[in-house]
N, C-alpha and C. Protein backbone atom coordinates (compact mmCIF):
# COMPACT_ATOMS: atom_id res chain seq x y z
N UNK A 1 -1.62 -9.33 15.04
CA UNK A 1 -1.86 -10.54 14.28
C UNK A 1 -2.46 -10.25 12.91
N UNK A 2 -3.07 -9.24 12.80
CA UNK A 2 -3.95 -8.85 11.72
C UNK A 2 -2.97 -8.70 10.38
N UNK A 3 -1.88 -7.58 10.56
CA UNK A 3 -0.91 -7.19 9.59
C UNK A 3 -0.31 -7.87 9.39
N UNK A 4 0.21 -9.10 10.96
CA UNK A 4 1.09 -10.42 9.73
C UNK A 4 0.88 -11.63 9.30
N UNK A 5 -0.91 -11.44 9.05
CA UNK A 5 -1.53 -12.01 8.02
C UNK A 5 -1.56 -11.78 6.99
N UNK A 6 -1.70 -10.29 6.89
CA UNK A 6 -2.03 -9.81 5.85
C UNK A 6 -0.71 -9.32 5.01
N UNK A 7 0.35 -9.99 5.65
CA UNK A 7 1.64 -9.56 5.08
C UNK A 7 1.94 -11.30 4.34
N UNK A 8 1.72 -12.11 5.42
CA UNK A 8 2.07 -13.47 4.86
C UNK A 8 1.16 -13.63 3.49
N UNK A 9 -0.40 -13.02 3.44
CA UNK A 9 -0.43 -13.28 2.22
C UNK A 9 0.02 -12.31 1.19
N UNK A 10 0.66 -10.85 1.46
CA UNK A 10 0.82 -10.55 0.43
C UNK A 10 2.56 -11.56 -0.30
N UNK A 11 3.11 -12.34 0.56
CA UNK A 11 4.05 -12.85 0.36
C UNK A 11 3.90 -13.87 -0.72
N UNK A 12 2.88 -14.30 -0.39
CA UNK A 12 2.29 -15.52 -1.26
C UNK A 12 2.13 -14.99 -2.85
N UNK A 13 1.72 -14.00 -2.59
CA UNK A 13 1.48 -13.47 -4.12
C UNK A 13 3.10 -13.48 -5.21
N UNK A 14 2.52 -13.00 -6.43
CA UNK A 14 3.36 -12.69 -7.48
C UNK A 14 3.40 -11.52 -7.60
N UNK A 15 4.83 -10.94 -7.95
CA UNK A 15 4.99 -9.42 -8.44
C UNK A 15 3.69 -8.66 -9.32
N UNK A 16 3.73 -9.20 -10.36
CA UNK A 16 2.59 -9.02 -11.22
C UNK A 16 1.14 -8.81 -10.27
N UNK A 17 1.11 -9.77 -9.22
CA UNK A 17 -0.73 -9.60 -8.43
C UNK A 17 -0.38 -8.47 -7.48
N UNK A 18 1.23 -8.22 -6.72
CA UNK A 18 1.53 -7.36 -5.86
C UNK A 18 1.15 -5.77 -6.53
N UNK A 19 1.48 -5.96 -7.52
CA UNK A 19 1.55 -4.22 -8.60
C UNK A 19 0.14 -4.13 -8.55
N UNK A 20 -0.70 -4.95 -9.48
CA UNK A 20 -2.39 -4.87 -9.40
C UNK A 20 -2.81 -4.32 -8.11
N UNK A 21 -2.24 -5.19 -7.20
CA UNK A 21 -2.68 -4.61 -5.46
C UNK A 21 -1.90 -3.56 -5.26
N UNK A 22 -1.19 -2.87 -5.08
CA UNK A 22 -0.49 -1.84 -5.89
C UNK A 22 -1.34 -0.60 -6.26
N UNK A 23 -1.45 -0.40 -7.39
CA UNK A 23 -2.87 0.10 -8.21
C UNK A 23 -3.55 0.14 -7.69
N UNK A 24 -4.40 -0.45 -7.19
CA UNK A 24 -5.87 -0.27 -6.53
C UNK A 24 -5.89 0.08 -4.58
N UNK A 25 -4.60 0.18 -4.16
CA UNK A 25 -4.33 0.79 -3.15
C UNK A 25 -4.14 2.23 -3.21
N UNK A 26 -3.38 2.54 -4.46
CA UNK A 26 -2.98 4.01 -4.92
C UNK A 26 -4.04 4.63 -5.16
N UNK A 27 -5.21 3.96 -6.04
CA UNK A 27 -6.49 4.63 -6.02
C UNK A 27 -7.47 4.78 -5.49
N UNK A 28 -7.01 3.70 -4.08
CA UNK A 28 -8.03 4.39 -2.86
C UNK A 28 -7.86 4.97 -2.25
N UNK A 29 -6.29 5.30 -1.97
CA UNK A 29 -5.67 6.49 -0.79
C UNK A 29 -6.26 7.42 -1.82
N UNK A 30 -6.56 8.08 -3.68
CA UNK A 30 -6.68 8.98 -4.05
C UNK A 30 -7.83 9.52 -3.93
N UNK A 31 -8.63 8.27 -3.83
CA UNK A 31 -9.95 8.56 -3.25
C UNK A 31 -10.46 9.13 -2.15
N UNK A 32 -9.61 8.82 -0.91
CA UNK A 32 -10.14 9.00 0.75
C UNK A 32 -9.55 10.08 0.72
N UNK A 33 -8.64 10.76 -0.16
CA UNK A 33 -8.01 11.82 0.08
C UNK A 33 -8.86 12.99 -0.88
N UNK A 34 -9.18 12.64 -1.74
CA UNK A 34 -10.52 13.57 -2.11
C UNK A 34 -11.98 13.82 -1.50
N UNK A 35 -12.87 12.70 -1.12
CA UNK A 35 -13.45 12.51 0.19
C UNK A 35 -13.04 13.35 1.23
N UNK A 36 -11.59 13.00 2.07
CA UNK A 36 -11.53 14.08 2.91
C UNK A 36 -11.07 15.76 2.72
N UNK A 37 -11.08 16.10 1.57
CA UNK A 37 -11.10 17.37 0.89
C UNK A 37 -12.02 17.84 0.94
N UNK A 38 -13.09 17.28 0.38
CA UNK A 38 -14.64 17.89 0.25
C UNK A 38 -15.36 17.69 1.63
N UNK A 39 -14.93 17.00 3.02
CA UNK A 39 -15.39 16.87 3.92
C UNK A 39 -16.61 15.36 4.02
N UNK A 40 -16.46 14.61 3.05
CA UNK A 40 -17.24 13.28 2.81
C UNK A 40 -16.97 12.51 3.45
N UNK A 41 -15.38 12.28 4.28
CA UNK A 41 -14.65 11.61 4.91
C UNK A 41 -15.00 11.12 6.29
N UNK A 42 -15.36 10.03 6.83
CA UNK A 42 -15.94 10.04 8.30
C UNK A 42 -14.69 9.45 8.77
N UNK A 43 -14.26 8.08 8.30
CA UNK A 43 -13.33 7.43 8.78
C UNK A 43 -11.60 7.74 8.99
N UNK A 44 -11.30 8.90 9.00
CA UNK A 44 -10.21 9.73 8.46
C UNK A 44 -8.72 8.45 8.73
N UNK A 45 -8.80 7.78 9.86
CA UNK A 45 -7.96 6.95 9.94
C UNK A 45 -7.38 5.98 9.14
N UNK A 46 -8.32 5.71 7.96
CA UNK A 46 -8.33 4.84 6.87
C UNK A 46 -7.21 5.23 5.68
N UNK A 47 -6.76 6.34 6.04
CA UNK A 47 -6.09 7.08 5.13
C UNK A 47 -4.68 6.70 5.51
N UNK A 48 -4.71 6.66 6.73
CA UNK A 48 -2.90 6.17 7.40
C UNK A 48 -2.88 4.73 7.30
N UNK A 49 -3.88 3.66 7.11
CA UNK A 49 -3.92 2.43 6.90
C UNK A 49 -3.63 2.02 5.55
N UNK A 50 -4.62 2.93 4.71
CA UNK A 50 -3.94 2.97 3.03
C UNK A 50 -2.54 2.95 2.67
N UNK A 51 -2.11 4.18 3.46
CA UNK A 51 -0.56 4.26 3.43
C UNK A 51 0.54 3.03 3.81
N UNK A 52 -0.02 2.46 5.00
CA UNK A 52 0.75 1.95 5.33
C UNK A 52 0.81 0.43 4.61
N UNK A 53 -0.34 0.22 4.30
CA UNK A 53 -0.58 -1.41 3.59
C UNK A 53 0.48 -0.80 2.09
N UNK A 54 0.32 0.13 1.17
CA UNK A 54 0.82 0.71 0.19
C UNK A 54 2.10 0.35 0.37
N UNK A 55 3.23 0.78 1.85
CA UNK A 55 4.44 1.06 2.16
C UNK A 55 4.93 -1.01 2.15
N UNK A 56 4.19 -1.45 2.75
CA UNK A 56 4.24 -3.14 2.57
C UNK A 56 4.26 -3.57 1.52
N UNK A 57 3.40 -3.28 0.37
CA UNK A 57 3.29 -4.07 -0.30
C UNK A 57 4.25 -3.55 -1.51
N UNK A 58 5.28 -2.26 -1.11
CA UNK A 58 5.79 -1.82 -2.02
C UNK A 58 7.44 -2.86 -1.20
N UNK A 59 7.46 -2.92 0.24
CA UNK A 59 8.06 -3.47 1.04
C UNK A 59 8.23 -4.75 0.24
N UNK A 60 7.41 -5.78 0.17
CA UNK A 60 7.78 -7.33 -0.37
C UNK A 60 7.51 -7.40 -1.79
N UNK A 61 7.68 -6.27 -2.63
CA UNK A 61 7.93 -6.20 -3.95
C UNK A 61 9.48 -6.13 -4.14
N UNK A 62 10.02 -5.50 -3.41
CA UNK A 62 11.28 -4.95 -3.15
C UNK A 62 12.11 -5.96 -2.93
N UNK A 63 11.61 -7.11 -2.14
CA UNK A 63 12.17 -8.01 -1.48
C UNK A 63 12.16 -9.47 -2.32
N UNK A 64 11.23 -9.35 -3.08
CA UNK A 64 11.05 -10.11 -3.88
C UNK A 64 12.23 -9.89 -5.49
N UNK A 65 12.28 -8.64 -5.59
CA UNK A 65 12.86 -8.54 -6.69
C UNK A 65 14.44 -8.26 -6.45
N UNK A 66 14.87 -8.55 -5.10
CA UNK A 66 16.20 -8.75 -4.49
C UNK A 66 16.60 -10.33 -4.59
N UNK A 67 15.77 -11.20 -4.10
CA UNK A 67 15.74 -12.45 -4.12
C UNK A 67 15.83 -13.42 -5.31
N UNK A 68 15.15 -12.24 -6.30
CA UNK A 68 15.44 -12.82 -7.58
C UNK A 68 16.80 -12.72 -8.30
N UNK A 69 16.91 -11.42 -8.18
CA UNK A 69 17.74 -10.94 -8.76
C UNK A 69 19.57 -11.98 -8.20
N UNK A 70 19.27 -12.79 -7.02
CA UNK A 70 20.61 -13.31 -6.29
C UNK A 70 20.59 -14.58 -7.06
């Protein structure tokens, strides 16, 4: 239930707020992935969650700019 909340709202959004969210997903996976380099990292799982919210929201960008494009 959690993810297709969090999918319905990324639906709601605009391309433009999707990219911003976008951005600041890219620079937290760059983060947790430096963290877990230096061993700072406790939550290591957070890193496959980054990814995967990243892979969505690149998902209904995609989908969005299909829809337009028809």
């Amino acid at each position: 239930m959690k993810t297709k909340n969090y999918v319905n709202e990324l639906k709601a959004k605009t391309v433009e707020q999707l990219n911003d969210e976008l951005v600041g997903a890219k620079k937290e996976l760059f983060n947790l992935r430096f963290q877990n380099a230096t061993n700072q990292l406790d939550n290591t799982s957070r890193i496959k969650d980054v990814r995967r919210n990243i892979a969505r929201i690149q998902t209904v960008i995609t989908e969005k700019k299909a829809n337009a494009a028809e």
